[in-house]
C-alpha atoms as a PDB file:
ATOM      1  CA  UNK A   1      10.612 -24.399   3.854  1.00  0.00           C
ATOM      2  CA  UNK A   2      13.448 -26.575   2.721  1.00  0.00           C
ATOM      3  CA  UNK A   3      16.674 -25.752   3.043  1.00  0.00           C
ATOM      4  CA  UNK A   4      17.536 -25.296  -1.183  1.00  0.00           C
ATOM      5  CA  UNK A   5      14.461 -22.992  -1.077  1.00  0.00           C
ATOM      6  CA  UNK A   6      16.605 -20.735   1.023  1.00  0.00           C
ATOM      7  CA  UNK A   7      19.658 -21.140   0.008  1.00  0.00           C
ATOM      8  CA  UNK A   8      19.030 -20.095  -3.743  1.00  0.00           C
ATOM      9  CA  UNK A   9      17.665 -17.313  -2.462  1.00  0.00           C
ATOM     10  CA  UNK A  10      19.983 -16.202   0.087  1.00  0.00           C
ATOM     11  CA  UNK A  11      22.983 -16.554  -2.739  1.00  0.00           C
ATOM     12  CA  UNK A  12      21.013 -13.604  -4.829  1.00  0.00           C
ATOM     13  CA  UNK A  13      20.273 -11.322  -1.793  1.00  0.00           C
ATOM     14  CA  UNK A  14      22.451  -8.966   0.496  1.00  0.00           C
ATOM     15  CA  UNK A  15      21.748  -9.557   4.073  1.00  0.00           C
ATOM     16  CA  UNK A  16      19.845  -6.594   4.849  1.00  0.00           C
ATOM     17  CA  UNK A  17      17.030  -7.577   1.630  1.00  0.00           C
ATOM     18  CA  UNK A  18      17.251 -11.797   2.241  1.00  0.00           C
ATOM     19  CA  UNK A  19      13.736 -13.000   2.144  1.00  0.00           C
ATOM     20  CA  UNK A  20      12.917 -15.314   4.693  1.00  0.00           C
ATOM     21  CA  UNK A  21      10.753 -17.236   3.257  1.00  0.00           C
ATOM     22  CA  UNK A  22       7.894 -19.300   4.799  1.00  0.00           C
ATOM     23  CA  UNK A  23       4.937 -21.040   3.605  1.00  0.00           C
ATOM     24  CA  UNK A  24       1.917 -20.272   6.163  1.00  0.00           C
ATOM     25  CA  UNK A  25      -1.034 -22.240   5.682  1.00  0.00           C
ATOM     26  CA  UNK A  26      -4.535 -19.609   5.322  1.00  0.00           C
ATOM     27  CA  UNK A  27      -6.915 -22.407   4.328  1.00  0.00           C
ATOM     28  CA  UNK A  28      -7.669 -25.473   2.528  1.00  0.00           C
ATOM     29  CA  UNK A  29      -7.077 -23.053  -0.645  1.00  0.00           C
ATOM     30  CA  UNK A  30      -5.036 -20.965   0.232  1.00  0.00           C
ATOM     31  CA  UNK A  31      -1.180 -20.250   1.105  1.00  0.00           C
ATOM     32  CA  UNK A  32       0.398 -17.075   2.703  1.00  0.00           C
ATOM     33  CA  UNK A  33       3.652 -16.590   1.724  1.00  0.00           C
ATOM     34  CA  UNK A  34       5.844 -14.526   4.136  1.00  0.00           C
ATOM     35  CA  UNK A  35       8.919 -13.437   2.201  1.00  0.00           C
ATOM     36  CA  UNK A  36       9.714 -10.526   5.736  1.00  0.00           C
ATOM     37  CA  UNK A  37       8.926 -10.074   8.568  1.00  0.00           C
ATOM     38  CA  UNK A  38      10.097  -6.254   8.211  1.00  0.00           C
ATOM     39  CA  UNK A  39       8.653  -3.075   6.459  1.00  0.00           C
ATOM     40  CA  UNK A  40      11.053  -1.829   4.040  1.00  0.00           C
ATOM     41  CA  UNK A  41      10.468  -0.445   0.689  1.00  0.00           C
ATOM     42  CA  UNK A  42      13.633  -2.276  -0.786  1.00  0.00           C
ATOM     43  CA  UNK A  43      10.849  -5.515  -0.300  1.00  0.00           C
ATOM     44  CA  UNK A  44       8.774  -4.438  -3.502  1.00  0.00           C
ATOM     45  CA  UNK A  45      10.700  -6.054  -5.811  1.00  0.00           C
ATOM     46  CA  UNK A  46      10.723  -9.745  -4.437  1.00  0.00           C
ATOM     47  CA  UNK A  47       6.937  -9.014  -3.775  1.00  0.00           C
ATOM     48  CA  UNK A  48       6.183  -7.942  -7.274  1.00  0.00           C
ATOM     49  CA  UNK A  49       8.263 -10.743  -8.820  1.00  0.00           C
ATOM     50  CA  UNK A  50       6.477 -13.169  -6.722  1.00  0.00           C
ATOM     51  CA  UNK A  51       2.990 -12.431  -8.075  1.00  0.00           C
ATOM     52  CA  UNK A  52       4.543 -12.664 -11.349  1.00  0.00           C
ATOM     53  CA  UNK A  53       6.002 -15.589 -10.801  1.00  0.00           C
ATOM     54  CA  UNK A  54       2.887 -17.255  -9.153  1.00  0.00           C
ATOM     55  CA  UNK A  55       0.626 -15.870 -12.099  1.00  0.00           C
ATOM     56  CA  UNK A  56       2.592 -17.409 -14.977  1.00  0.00           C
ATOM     57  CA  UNK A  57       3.241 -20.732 -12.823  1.00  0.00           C
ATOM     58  CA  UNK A  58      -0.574 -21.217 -11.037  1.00  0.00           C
ATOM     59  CA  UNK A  59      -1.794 -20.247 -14.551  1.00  0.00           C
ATOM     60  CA  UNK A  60      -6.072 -20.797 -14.731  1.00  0.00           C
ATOM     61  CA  UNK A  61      -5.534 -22.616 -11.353  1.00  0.00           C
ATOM     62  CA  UNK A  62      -5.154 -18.970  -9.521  1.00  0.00           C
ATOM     63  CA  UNK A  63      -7.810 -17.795  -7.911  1.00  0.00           C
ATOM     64  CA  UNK A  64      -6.392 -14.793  -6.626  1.00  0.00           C
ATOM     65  CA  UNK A  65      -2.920 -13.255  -5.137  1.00  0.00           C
ATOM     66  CA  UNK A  66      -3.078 -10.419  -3.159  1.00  0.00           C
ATOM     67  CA  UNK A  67       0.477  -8.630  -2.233  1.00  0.00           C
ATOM     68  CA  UNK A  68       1.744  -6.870   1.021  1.00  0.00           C
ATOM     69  CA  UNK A  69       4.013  -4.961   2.727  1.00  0.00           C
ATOM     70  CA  UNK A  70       6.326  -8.635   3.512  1.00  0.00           C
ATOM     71  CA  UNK A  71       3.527 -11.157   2.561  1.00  0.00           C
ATOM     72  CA  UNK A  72       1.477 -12.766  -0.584  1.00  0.00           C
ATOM     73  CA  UNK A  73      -1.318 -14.724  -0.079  1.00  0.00           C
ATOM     74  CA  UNK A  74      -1.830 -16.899  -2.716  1.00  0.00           C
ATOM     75  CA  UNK A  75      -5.783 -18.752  -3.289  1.00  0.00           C
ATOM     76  CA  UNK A  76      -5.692 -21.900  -5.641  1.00  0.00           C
ATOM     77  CA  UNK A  77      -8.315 -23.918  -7.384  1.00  0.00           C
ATOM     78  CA  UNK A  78      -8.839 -26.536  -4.726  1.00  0.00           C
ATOM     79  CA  UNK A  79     -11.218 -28.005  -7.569  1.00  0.00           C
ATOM     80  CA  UNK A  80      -7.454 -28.575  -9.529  1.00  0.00           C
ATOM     81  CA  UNK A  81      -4.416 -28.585  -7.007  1.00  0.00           C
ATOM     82  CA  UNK A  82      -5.196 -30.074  -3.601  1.00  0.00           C
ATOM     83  CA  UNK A  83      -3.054 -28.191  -0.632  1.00  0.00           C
ATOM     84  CA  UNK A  84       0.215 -30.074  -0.798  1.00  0.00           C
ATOM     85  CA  UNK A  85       0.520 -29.797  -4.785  1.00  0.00           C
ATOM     86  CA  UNK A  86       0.207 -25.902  -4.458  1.00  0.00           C
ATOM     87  CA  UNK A  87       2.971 -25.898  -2.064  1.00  0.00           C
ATOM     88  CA  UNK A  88       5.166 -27.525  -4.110  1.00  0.00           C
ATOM     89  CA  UNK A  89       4.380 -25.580  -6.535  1.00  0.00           C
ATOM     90  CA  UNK A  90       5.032 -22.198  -4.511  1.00  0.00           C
ATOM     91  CA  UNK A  91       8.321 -24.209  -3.573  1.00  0.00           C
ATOM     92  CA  UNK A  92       9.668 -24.683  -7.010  1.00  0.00           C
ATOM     93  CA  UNK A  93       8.541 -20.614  -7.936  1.00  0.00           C
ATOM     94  CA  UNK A  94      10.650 -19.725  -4.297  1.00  0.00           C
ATOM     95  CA  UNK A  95      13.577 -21.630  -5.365  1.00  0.00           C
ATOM     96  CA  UNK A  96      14.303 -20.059  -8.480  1.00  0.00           C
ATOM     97  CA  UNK A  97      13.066 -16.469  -7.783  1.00  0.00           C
ATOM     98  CA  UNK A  98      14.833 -13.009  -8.519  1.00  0.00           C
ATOM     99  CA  UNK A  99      13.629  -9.514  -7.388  1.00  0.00           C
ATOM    100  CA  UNK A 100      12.450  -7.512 -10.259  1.00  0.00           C
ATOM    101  CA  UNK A 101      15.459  -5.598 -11.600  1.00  0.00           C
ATOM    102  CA  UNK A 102      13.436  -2.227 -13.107  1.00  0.00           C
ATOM    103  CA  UNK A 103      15.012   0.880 -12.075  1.00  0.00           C
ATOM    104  CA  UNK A 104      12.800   2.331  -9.446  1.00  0.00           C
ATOM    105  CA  UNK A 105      13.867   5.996 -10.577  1.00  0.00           C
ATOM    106  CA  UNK A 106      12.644   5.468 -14.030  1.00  0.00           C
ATOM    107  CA  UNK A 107       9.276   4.134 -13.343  1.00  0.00           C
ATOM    108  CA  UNK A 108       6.406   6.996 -13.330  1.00  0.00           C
ATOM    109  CA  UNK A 109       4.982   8.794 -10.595  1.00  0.00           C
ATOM    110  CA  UNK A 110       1.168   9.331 -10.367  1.00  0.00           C
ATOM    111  CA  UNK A 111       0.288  12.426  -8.725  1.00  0.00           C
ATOM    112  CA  UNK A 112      -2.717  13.199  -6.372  1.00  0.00           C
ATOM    113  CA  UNK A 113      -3.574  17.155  -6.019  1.00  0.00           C
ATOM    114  CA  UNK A 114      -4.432  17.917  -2.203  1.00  0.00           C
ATOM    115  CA  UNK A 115      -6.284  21.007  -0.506  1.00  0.00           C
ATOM    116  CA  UNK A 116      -4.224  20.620   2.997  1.00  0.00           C
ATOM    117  CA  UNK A 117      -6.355  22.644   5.283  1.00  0.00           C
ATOM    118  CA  UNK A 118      -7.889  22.346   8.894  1.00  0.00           C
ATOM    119  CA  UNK A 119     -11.925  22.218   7.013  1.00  0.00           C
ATOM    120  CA  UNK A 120     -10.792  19.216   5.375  1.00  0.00           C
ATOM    121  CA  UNK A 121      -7.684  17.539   7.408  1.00  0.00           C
ATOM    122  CA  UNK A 122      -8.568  18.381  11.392  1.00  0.00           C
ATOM    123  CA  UNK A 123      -6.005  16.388  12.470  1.00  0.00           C
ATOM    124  CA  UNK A 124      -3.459  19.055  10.964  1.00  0.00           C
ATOM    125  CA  UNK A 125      -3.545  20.820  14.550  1.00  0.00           C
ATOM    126  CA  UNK A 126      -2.800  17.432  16.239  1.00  0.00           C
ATOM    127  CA  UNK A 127       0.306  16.597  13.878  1.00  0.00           C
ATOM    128  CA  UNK A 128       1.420  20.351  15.062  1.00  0.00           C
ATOM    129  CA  UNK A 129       1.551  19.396  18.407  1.00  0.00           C
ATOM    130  CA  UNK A 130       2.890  16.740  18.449  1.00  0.00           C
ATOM    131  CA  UNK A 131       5.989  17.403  16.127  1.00  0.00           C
ATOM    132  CA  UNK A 132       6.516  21.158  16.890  1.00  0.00           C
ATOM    133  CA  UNK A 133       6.394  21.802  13.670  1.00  0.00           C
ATOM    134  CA  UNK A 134       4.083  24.536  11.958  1.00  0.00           C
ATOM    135  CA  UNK A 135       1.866  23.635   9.119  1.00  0.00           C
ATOM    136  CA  UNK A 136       3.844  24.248   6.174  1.00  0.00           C
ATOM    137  CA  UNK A 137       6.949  22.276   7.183  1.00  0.00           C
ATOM    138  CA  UNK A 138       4.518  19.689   7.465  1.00  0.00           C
ATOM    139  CA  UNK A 139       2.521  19.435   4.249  1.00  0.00           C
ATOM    140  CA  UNK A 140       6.105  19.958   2.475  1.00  0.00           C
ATOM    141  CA  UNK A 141       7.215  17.035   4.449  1.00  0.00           C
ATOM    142  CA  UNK A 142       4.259  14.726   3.669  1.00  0.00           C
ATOM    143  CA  UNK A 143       4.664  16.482  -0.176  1.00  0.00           C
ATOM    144  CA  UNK A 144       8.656  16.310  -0.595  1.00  0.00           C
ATOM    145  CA  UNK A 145       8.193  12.461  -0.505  1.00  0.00           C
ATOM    146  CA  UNK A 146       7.420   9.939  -3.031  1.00  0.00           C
ATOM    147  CA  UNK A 147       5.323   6.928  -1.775  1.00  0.00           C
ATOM    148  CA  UNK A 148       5.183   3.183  -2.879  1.00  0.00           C
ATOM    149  CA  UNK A 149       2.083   1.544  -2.559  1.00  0.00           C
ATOM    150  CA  UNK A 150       2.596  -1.453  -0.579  1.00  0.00           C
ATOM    151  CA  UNK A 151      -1.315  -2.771  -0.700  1.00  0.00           C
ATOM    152  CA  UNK A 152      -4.578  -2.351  -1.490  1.00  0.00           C
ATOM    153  CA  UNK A 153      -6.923  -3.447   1.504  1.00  0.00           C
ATOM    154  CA  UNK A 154      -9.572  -2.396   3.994  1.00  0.00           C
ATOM    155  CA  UNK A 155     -12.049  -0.681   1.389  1.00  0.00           C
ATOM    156  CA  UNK A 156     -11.872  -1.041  -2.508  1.00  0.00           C
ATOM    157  CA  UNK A 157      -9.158   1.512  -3.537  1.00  0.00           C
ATOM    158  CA  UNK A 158      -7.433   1.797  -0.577  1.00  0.00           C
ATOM    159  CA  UNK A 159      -3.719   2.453  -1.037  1.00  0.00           C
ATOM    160  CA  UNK A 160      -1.367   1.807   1.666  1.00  0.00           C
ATOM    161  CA  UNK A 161       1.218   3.809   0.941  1.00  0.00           C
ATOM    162  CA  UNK A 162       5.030   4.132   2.879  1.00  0.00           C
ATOM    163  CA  UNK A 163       6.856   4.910   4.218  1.00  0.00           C
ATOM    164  CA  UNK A 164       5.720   8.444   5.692  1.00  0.00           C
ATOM    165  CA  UNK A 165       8.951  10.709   6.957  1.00  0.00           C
ATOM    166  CA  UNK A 166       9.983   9.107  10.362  1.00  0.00           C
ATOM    167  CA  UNK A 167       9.112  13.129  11.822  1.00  0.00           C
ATOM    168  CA  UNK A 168       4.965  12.149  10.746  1.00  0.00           C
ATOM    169  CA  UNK A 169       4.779   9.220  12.261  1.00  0.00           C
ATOM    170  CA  UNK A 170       1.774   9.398  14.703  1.00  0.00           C
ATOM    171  CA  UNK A 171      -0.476   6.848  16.193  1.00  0.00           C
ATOM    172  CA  UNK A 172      -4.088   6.078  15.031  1.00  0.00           C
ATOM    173  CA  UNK A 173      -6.676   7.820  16.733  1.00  0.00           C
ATOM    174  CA  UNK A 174      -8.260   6.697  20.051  1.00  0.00           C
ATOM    175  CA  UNK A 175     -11.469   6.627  18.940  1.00  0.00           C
ATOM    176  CA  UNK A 176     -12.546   6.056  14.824  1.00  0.00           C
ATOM    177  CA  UNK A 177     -14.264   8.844  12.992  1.00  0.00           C
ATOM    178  CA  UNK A 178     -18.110   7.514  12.232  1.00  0.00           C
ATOM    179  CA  UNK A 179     -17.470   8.973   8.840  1.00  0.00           C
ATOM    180  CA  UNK A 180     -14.410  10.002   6.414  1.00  0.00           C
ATOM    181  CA  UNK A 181     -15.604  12.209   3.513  1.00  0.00           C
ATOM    182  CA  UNK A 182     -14.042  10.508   0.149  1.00  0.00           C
ATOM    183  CA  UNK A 183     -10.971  11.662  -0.759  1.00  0.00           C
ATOM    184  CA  UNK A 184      -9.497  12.182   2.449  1.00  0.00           C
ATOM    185  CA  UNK A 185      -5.962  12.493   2.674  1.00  0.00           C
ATOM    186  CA  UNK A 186      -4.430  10.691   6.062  1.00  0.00           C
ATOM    187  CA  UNK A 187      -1.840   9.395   7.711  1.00  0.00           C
ATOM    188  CA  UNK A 188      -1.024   6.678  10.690  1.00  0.00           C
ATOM    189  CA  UNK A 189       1.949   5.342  12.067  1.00  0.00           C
ATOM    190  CA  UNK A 190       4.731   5.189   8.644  1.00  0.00           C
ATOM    191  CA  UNK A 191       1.513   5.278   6.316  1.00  0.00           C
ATOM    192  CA  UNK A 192      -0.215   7.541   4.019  1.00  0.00           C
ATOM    193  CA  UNK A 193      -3.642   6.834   2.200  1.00  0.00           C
ATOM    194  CA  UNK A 194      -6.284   8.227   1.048  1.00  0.00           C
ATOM    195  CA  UNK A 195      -9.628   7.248   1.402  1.00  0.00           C
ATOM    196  CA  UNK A 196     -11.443   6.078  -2.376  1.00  0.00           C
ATOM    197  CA  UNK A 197     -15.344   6.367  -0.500  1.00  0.00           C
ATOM    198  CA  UNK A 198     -17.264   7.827   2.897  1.00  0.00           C
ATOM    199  CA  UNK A 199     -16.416   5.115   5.166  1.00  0.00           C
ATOM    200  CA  UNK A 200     -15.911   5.076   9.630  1.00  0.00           C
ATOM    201  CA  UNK A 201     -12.109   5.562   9.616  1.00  0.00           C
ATOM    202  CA  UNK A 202      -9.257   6.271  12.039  1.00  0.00           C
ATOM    203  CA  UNK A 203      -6.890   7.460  10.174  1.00  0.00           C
ATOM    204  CA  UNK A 204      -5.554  11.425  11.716  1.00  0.00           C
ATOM    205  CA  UNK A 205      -6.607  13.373   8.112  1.00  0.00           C
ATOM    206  CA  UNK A 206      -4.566  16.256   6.785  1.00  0.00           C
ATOM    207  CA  UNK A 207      -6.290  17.423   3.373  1.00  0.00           C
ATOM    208  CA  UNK A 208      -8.206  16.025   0.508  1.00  0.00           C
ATOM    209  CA  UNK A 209      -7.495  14.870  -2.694  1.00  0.00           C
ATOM    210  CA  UNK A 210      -9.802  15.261  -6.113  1.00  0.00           C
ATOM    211  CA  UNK A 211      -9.030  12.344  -7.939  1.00  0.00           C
ATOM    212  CA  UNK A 212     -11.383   9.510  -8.299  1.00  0.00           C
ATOM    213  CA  UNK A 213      -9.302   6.621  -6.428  1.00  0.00           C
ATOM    214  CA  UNK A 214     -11.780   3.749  -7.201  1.00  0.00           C
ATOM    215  CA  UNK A 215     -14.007   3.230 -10.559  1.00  0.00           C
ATOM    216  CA  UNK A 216     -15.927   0.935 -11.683  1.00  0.00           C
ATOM    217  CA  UNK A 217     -15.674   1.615 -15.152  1.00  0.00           C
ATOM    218  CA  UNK A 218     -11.720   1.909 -15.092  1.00  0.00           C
ATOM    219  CA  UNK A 219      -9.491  -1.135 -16.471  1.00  0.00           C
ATOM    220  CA  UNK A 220      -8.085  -2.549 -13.237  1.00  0.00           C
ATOM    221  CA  UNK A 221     -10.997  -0.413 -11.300  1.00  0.00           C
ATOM    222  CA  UNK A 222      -8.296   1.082  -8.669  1.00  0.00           C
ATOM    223  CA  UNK A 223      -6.648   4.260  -9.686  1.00  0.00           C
ATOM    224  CA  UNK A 224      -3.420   3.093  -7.504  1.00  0.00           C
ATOM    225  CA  UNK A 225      -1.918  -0.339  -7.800  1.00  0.00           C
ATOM    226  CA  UNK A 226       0.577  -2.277  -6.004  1.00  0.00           C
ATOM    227  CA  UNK A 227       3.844  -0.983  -6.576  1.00  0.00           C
ATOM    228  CA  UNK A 228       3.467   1.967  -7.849  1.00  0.00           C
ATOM    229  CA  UNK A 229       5.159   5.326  -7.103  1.00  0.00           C
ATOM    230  CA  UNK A 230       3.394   8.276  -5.577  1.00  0.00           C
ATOM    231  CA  UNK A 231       3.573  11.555  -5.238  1.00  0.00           C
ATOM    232  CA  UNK A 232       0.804  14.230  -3.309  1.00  0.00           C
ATOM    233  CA  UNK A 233       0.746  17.733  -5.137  1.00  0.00           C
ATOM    234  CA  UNK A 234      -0.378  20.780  -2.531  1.00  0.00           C
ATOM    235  CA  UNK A 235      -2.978  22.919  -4.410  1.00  0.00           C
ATOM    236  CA  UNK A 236      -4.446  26.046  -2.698  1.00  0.00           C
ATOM    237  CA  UNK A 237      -8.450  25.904  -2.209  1.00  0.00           C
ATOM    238  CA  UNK A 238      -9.358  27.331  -5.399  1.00  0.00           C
ATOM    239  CA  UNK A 239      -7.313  25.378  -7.488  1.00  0.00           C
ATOM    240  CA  UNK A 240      -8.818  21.867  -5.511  1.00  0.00           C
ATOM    241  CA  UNK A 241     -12.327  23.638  -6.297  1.00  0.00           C
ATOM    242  CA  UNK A 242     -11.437  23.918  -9.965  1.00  0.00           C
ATOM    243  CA  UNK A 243     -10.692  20.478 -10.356  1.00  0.00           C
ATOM    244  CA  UNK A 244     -13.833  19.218  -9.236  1.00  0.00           C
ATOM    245  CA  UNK A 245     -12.878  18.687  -5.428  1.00  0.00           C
ATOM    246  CA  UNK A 246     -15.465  18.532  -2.255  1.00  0.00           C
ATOM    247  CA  UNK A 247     -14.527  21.693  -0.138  1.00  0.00           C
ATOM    248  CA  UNK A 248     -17.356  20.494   1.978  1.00  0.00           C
ATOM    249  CA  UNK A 249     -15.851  20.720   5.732  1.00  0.00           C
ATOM    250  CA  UNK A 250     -15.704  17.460   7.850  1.00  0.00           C
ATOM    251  CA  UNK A 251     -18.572  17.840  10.682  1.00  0.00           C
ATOM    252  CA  UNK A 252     -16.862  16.430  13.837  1.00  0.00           C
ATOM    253  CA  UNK A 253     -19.580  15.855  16.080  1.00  0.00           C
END
């Protein structure tokens, strides 16, 4: 990256949010472009501005862009802009860029009801042990907080969400569940999620949620998109049952 790349952007940046930023090459149409090398949620808004930025300048040319965490990967038209020409591109949309400036308070928060219970989130019992802490303190921890959604990845739907209360972090487990019943609420490491189908996971789950996270028939088919603020909503059993939620329990074999 050349050096007036990074030094327009360093001049609009504290040093605690400077993007980096570097152009990785991820194929002959394609361009990763690592603004941190950090998790922080004070990163959305040079992330969101990016794919902004790269929409209105790549124009018919994009392909796709899919936002991260600290990274965008940007896919071209290799039929219209050969690899060098889309990084010079990507260089003249880095060298003017500016984090979005909406007020992160003022933007809405989408709420997902969850049944937290041991039938539906097993892994309750090992987030117990390991913090000390007894069930409620934990759901109203993992409630209390409002998420961002960093990315959608790994299944159609799938919100990765941060970052999770530094007292719930806790590893992935050992060994993936064969199946995760929709709708599972989970957490590893800083994230959150919940899981949009039945898919092998391994993910430690605390509850389930109702809503439909992934539809077909939905502008924008994912009920969750990058950026966006969430918040989960405890509901007792009966409530979760009255909004159309599985109370099936998980079978651990």
């Amino acid at each position: 990256m050349n050096k007036s790349v990074n030094n327009g952007l360093n001049n609009r940046v504290s040093n605690n949010q400077r993007p980096l930023p570097r152009l990785e090459n991820a194929g002959m149409d394609a361009w990763l472009v690592r603004l941190f090398d950090t998790i922080d949620e004070r990163n959305m808004g040079w992330i969101t501005a990016l794919v902004s930025a790269c929409e209105q300048a790549f124009g018919k040319q994009l392909l796709d862009i899919v936002p991260s965490y600290t990274t965008v990967l940007v896919q071209f038209d290799a039929l219209q802009l050969d690899h060098a020409q889309a990084r010079r591109l990507l260089q003249q949309v880095l060298a003017t860029l500016a984090p979005d400036s909406g007020d992160d308070n003022d933007s809405p928060i989408k709420e997902l009801s969850v049944w937290y219970h041991a039938s539906v989130g097993p892994d309750m019992a090992r987030l117990e042990q390991h913090t000390g802490l007894e069930t409620a303190k934990l759901i109203a921890l993992h409630s209390d907080h409002i998420y961002r959604v960093f990315a959608l990845g790994f299944a159609p739907g799938f919100a990765f969400m941060g970052t999770l209360p530094a007292l719930l972090e806790l590893p992935r487990l050992e060994r993936p569940r064969p199946r995760v019943p929709a709708g599972s609420v989970a957490i590893a490491g800083r994230q959150t999620a919940a899981y949009p189908h039945a898919s092998p996971g391994g993910w430690n789950l605390l509850g389930r949620t109702n809503a439909r996270l992934f539809d077909v028939q939905r502008s924008g088919l994912s009920l969750l998109q990058v950026g966006d603020r969430v918040r989960f909503v405890p509901v007792n059993k009966a409530e979760f049952a009255r909004l159309g939620g599985d109370i099936t329990p998980i079978r651990e074999p």
